[in-house]
C-alpha atoms as a PDB file:
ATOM      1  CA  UNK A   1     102.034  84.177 106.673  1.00  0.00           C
ATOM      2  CA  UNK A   2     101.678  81.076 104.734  1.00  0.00           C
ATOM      3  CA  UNK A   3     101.650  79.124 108.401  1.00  0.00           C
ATOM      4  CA  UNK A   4      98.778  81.135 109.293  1.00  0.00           C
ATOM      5  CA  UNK A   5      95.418  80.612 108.575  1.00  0.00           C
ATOM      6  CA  UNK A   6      93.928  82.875 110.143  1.00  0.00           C
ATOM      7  CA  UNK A   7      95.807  85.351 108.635  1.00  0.00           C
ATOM      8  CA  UNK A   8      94.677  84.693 105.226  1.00  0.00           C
ATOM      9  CA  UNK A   9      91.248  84.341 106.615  1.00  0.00           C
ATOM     10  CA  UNK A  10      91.704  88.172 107.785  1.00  0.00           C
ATOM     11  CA  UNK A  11      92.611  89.372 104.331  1.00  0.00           C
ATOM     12  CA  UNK A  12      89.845  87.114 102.453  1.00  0.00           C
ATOM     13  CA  UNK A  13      87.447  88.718 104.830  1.00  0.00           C
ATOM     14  CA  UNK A  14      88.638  92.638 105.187  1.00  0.00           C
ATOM     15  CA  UNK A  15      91.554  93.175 102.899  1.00  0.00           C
ATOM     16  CA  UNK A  16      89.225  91.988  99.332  1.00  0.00           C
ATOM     17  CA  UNK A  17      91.667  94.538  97.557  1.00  0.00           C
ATOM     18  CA  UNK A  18      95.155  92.636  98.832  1.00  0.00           C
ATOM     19  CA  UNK A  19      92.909  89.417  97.864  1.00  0.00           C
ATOM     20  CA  UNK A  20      91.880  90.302  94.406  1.00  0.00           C
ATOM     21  CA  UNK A  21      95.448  91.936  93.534  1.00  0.00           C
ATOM     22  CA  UNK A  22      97.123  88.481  94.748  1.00  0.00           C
ATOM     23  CA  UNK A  23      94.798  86.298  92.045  1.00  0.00           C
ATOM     24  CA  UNK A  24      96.087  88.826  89.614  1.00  0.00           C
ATOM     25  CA  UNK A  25      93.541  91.233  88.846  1.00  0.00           C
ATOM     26  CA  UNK A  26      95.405  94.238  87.469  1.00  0.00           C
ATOM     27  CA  UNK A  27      94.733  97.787  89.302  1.00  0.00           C
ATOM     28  CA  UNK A  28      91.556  99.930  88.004  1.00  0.00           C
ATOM     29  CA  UNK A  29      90.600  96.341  86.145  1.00  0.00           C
ATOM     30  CA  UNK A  30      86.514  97.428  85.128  1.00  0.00           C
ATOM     31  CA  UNK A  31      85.100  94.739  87.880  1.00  0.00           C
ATOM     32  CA  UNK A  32      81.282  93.620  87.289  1.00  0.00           C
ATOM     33  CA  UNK A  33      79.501  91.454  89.379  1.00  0.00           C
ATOM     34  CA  UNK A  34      79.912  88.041  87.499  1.00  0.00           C
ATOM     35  CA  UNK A  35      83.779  88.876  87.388  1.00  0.00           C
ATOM     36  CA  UNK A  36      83.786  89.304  91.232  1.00  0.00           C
ATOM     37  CA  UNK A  37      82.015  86.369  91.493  1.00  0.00           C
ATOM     38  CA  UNK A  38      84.813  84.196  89.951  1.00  0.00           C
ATOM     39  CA  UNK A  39      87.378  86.029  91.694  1.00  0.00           C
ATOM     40  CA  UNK A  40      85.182  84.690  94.964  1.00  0.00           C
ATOM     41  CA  UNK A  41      85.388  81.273  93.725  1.00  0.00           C
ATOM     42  CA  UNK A  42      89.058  81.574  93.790  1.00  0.00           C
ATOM     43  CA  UNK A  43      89.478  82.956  97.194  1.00  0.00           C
ATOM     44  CA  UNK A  44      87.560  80.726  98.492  1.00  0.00           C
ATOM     45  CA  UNK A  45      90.099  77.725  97.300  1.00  0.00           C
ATOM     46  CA  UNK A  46      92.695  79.308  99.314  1.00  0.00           C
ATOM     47  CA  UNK A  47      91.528  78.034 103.018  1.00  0.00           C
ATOM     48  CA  UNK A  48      93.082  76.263 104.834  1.00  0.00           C
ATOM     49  CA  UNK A  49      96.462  77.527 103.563  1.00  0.00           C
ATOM     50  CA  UNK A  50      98.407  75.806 106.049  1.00  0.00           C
ATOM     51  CA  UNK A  51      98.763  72.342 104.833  1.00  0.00           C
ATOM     52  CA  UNK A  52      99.836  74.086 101.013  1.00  0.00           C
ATOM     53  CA  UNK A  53     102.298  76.660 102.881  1.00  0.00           C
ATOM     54  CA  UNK A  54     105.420  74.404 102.218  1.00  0.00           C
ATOM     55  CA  UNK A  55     104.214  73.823  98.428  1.00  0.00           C
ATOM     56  CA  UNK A  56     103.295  77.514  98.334  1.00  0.00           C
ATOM     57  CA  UNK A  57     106.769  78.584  99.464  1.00  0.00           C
ATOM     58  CA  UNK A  58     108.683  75.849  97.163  1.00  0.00           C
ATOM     59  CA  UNK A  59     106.751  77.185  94.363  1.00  0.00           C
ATOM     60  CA  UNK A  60     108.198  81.231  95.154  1.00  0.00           C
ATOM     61  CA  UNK A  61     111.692  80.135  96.174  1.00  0.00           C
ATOM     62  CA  UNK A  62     112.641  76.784  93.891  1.00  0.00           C
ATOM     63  CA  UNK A  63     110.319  75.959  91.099  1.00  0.00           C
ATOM     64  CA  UNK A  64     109.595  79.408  89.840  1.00  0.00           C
ATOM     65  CA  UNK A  65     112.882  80.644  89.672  1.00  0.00           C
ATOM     66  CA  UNK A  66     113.785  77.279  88.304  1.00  0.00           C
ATOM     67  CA  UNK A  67     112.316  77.932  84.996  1.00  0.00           C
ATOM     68  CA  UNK A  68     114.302  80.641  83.765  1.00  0.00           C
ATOM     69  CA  UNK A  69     117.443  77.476  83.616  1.00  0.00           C
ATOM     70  CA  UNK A  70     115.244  75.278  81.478  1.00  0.00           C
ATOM     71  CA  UNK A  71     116.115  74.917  77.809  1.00  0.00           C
ATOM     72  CA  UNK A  72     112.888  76.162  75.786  1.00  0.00           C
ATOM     73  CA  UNK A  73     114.423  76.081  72.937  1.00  0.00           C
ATOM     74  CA  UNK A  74     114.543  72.089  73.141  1.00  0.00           C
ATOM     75  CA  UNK A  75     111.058  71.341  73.472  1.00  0.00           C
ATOM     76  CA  UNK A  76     110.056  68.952  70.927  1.00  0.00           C
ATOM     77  CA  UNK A  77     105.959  68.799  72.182  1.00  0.00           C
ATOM     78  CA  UNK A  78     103.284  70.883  71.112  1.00  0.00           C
ATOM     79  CA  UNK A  79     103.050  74.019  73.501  1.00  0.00           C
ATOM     80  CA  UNK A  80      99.573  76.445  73.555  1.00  0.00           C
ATOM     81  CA  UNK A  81     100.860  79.588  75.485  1.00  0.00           C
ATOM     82  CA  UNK A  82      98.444  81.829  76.433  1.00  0.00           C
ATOM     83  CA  UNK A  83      99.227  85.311  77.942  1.00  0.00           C
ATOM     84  CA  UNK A  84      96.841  88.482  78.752  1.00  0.00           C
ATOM     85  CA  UNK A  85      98.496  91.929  78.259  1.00  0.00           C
ATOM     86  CA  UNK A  86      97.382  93.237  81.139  1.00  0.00           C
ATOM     87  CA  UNK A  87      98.509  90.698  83.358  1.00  0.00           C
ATOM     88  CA  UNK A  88     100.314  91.647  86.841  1.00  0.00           C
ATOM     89  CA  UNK A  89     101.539  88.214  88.135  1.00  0.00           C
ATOM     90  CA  UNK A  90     102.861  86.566  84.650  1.00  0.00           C
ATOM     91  CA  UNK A  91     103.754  89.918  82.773  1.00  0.00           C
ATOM     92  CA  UNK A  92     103.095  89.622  79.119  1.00  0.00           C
ATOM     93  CA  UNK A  93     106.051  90.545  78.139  1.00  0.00           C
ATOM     94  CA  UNK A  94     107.572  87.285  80.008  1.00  0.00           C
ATOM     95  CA  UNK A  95     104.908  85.477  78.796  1.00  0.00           C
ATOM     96  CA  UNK A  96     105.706  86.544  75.054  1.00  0.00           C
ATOM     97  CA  UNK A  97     109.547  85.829  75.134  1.00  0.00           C
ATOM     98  CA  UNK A  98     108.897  82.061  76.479  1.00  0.00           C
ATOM     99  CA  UNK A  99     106.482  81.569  74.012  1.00  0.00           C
ATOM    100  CA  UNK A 100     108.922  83.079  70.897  1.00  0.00           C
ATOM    101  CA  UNK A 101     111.874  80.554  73.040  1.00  0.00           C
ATOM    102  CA  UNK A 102     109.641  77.393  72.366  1.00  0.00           C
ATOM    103  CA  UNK A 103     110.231  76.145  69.148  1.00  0.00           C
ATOM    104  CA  UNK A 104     106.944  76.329  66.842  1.00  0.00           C
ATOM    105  CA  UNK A 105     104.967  77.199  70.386  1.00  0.00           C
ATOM    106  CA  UNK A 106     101.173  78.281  69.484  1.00  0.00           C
ATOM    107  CA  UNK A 107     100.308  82.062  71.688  1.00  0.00           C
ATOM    108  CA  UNK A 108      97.531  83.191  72.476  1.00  0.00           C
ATOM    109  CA  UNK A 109      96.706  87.442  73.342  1.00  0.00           C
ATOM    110  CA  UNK A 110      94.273  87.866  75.466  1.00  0.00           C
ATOM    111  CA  UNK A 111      93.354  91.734  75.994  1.00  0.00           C
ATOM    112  CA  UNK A 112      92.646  92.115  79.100  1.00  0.00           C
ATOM    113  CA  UNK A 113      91.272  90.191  82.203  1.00  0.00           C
ATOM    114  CA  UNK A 114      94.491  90.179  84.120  1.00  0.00           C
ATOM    115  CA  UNK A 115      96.174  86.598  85.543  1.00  0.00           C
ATOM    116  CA  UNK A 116      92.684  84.794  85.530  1.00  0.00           C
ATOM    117  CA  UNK A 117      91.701  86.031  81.970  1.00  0.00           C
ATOM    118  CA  UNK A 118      88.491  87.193  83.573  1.00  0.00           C
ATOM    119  CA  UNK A 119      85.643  87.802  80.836  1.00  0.00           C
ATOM    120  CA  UNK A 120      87.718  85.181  78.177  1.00  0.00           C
ATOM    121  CA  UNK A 121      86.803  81.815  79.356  1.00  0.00           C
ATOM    122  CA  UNK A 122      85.206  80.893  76.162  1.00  0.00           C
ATOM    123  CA  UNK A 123      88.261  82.270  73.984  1.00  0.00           C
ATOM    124  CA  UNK A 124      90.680  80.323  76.276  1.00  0.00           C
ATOM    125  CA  UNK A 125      88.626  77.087  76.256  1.00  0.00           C
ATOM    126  CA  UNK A 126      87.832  77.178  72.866  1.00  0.00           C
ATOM    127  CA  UNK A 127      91.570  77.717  72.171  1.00  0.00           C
ATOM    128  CA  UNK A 128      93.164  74.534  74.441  1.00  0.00           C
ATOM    129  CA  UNK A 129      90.175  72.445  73.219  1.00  0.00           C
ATOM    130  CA  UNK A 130      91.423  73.209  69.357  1.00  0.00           C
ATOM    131  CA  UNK A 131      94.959  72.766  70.010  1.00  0.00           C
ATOM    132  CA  UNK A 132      94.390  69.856  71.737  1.00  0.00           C
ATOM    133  CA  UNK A 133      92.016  68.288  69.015  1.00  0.00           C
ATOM    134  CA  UNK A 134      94.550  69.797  67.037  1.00  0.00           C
ATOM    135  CA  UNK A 135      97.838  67.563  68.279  1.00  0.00           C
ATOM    136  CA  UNK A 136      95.679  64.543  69.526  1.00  0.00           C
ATOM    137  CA  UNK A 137      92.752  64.100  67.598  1.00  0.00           C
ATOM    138  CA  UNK A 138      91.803  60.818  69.154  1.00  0.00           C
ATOM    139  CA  UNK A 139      91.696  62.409  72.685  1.00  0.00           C
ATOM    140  CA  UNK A 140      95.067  61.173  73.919  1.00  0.00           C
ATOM    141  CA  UNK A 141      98.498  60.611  72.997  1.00  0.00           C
ATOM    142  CA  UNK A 142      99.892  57.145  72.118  1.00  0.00           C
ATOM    143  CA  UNK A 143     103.454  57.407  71.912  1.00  0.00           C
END
């Protein structure tokens, strides 16, 4: 399917519920109109899907999987993890445990708003751009 545009074409066009459920908005999620709107936005980055498809797949097969066989627990950078309960793609629970793995990791709840923390974008931005200012208060990293 990833080979086919046209296929994802049909589903952005009739299948909106197989759409909105593959960005990650949870089941029975309260929808309102500026919410549906940003879900839109996304959508519409995902034509043409062809030219991504092999990056798409590597993602599923390889890199995903790969990150359950890196060492957390060696990290020696500032980490922000940020995880919304009702998330169906990066379950919170998941989330949670990498987070408590990283050594002195910041984590961030966010209620509800499934994989695109719909409804928290000022609680999320406020929260990288304080953990950044936090770690690198002159705006980059020098060493």
């Amino acid at each position: 399917m990833y080979n086919s545009d046209f296929s994802f074409w049909l589903m952005t066009r009739y299948f909106r519920s197989a759409m909105t459920s593959m960005m990650g908005v949870p089941k029975g999620f309260d929808m309102t109109p500026e919410y549906a709107v940003a879900v839109d936005e996304v959508i519409a980055t995902v034509l043409p899907v062809k030219p991504r498809a092999a990056g798409a797949l590597f993602d599923l097969f390889v890199s995903n999987p790969a990150v359950n066989e890196i060492s957390l627990e060696d990290l020696a950078i500032p980490v922000l993890v940020i995880g919304a309960v009702d998330d169906p793609l990066a379950l919170f629970r998941n989330t949670k445990a990498l987070a408590e793995r990283i050594p002195d990791a910041e984590f961030l709840t966010i209620e509800d708003g499934g994989h695109m923390m719909l409804g928290h974008d000022a609680e999320v931005r406020g929260a990288i751009e304080e953990f950044l200012s936090g770690h690198y208060p002159t705006g980059a990293a020098t060493e």
